[in-house]
N, C-alpha and C. Protein backbone atom coordinates (compact mmCIF):
# COMPACT_ATOMS: atom_id res chain seq x y z
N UNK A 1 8.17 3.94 17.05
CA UNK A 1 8.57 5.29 16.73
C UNK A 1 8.37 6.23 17.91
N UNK A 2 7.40 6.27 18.67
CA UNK A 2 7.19 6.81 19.68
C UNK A 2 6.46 6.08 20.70
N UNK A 3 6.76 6.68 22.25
CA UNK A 3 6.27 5.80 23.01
C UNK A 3 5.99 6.51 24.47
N UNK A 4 4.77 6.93 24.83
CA UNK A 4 4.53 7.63 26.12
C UNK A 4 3.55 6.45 26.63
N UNK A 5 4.09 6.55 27.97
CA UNK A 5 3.43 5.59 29.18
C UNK A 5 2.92 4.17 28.07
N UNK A 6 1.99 3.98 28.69
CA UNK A 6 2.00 2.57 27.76
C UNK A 6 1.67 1.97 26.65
N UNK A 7 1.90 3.23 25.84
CA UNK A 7 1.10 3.80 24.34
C UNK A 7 2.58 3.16 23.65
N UNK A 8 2.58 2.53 22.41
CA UNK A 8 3.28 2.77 21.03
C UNK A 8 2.81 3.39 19.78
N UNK A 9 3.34 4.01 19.45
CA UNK A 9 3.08 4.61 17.67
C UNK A 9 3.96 4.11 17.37
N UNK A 10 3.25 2.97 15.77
CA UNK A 10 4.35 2.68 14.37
C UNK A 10 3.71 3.36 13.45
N UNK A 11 4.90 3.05 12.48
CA UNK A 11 4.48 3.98 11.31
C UNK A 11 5.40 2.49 10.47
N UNK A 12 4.44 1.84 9.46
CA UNK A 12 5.10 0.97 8.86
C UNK A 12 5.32 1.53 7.23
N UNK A 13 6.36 0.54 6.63
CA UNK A 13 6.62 1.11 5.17
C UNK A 13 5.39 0.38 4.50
N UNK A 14 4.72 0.35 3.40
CA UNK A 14 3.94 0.31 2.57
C UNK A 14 4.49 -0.85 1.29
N UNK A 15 5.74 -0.40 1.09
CA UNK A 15 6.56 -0.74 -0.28
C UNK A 15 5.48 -0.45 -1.36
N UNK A 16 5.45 -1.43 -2.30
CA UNK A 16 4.25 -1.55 -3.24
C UNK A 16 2.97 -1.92 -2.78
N UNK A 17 2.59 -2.18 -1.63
CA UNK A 17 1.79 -2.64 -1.38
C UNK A 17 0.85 -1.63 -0.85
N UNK A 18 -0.02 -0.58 -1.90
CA UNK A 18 -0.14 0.50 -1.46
C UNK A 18 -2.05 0.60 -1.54
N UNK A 19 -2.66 -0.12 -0.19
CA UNK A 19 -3.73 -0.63 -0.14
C UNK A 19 -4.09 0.58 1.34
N UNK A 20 -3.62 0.87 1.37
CA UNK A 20 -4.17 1.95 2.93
C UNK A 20 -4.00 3.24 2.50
N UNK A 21 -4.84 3.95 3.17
CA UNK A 21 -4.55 5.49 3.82
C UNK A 21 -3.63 5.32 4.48
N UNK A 22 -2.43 6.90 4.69
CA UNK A 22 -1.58 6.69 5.14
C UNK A 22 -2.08 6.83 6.74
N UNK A 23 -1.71 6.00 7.36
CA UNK A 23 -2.03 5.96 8.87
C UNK A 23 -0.63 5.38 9.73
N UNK A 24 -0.75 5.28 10.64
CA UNK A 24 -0.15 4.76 12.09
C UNK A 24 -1.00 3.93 13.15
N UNK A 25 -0.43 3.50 13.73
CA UNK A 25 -1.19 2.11 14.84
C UNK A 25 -0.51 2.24 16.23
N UNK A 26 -1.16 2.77 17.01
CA UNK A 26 -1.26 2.56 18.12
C UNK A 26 -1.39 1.43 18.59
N UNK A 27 -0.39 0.74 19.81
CA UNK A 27 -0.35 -0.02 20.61
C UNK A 27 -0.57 0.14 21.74
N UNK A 28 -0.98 -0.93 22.75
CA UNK A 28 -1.02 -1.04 23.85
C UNK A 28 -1.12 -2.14 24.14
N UNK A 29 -0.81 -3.19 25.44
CA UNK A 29 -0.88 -4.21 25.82
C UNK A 29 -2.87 -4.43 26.16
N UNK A 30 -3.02 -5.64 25.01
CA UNK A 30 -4.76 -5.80 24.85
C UNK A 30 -5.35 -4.96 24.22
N UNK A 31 -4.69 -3.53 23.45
CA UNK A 31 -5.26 -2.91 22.43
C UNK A 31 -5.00 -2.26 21.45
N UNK A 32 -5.22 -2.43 20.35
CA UNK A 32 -4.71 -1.33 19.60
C UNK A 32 -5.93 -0.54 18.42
N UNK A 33 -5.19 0.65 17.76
CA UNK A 33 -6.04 1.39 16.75
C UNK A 33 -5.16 1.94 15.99
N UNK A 34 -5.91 2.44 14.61
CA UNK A 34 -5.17 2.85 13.43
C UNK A 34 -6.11 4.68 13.41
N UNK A 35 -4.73 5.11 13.18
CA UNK A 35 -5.55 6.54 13.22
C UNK A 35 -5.34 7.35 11.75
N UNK A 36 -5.92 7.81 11.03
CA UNK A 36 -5.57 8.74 10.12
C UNK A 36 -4.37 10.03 9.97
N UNK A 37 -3.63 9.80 9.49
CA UNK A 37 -2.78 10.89 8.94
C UNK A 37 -3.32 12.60 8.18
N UNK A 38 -4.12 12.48 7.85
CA UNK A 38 -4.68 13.80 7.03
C UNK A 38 -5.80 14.06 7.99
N UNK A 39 -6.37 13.11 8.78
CA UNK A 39 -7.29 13.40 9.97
C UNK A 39 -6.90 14.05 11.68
N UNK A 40 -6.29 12.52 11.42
CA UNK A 40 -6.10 11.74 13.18
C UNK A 40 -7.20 11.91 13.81
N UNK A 41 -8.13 11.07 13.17
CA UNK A 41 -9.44 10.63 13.96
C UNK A 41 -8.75 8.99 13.81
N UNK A 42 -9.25 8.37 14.51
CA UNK A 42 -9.39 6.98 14.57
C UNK A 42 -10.28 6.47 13.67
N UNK A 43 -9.32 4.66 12.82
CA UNK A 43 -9.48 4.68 11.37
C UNK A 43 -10.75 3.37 11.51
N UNK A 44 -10.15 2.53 12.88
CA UNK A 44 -10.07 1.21 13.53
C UNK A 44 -9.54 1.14 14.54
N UNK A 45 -10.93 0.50 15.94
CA UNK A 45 -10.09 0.51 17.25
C UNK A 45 -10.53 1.20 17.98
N UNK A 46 -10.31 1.55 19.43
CA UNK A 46 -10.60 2.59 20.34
C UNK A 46 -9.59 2.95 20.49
N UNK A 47 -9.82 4.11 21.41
CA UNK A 47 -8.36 4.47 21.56
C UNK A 47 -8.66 5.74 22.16
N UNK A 48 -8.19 5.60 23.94
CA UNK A 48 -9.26 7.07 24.49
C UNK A 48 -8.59 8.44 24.35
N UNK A 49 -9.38 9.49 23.94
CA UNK A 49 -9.18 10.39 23.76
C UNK A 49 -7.92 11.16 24.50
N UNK A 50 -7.30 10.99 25.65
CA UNK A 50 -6.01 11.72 26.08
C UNK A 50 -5.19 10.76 25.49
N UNK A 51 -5.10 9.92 24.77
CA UNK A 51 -4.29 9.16 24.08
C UNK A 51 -4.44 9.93 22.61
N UNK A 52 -5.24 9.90 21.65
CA UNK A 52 -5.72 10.40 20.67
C UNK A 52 -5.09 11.64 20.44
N UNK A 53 -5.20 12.80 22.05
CA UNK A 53 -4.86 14.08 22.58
C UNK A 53 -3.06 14.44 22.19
N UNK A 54 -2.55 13.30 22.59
CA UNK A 54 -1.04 12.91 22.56
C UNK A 54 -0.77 12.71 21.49
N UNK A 55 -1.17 11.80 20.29
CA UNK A 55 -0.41 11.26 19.11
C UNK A 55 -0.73 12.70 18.22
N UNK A 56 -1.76 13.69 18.80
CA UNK A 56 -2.18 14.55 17.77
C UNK A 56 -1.02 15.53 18.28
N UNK A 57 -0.44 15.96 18.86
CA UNK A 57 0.59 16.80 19.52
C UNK A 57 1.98 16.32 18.71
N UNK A 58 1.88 15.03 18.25
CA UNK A 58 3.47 14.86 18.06
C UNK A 58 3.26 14.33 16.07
N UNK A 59 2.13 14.83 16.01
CA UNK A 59 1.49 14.69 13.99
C UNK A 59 2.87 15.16 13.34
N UNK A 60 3.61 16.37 13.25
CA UNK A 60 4.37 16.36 12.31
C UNK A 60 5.17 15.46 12.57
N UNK A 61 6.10 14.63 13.66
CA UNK A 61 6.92 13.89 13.63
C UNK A 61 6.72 12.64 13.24
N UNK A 62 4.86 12.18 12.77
CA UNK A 62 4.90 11.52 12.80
C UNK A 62 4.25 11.09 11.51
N UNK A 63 3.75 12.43 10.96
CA UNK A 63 4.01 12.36 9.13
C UNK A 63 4.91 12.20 8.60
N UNK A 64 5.71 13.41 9.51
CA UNK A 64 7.44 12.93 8.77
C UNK A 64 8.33 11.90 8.59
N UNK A 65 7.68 10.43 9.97
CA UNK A 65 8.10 9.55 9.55
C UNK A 65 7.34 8.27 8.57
N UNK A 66 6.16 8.76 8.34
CA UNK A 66 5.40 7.98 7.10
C UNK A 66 6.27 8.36 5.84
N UNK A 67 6.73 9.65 5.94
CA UNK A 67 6.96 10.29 4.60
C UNK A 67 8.09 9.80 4.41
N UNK A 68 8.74 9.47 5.03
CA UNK A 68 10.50 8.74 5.53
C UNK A 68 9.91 7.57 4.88
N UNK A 69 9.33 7.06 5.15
CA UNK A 69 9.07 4.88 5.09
C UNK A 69 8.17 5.09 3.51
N UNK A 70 7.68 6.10 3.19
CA UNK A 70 6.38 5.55 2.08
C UNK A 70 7.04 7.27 1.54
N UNK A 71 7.94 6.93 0.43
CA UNK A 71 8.52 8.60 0.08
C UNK A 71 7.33 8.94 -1.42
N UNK A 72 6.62 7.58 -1.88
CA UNK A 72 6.07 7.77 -2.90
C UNK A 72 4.74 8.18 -2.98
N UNK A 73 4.45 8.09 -1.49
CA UNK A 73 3.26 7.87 -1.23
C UNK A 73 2.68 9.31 0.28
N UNK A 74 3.44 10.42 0.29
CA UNK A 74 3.05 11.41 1.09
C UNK A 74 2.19 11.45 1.72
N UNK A 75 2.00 11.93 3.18
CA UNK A 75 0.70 12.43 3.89
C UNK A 75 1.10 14.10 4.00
N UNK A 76 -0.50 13.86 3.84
CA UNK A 76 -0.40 15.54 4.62
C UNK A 76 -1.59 15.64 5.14
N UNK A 77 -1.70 16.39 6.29
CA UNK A 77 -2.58 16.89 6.58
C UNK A 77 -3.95 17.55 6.57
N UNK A 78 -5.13 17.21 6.64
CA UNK A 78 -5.77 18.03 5.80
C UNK A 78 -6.19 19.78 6.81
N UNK A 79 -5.64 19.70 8.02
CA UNK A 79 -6.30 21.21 7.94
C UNK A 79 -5.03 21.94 8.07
């Protein structure tokens, strides 16, 4: 879904299988983390803070696409 320097953000669908907080997963080659949606603290994983800095800058686009993949299942934000 998104992708700066050698960072990925997904945002996967859920279907019925509705066992998580809504989150996203950061990639990187040898690492990854799951960050919170109503947070965006990190869920699982490291994941250094000017990275963290970045996925938090691009949050609505990237609720909006949880909310796209999981329509039953909304995030929002909590502040």
């Amino acid at each position: 879904m998104l992708q700066f320097g050698r960072y990925s953000v997904y945002i996967q669908s859920e279907g019925t299988d509705r066992h998580h907080l809504p989150h996203c997963h950061v990639r990187w080659k040898g690492g990854s983390a799951s960050v919170s949606l109503a947070t965006f603290t990190v869920l699982a994983g490291t994941l250094p803070q000017a990275v963290l800095d970045e996925v938090r800058q691009h949050r609505m686009a990237i609720i909006a696409e949880w909310n796209r993949l999981n329509p039953y299942r909304p995030a929002q934000e909590d502040r």
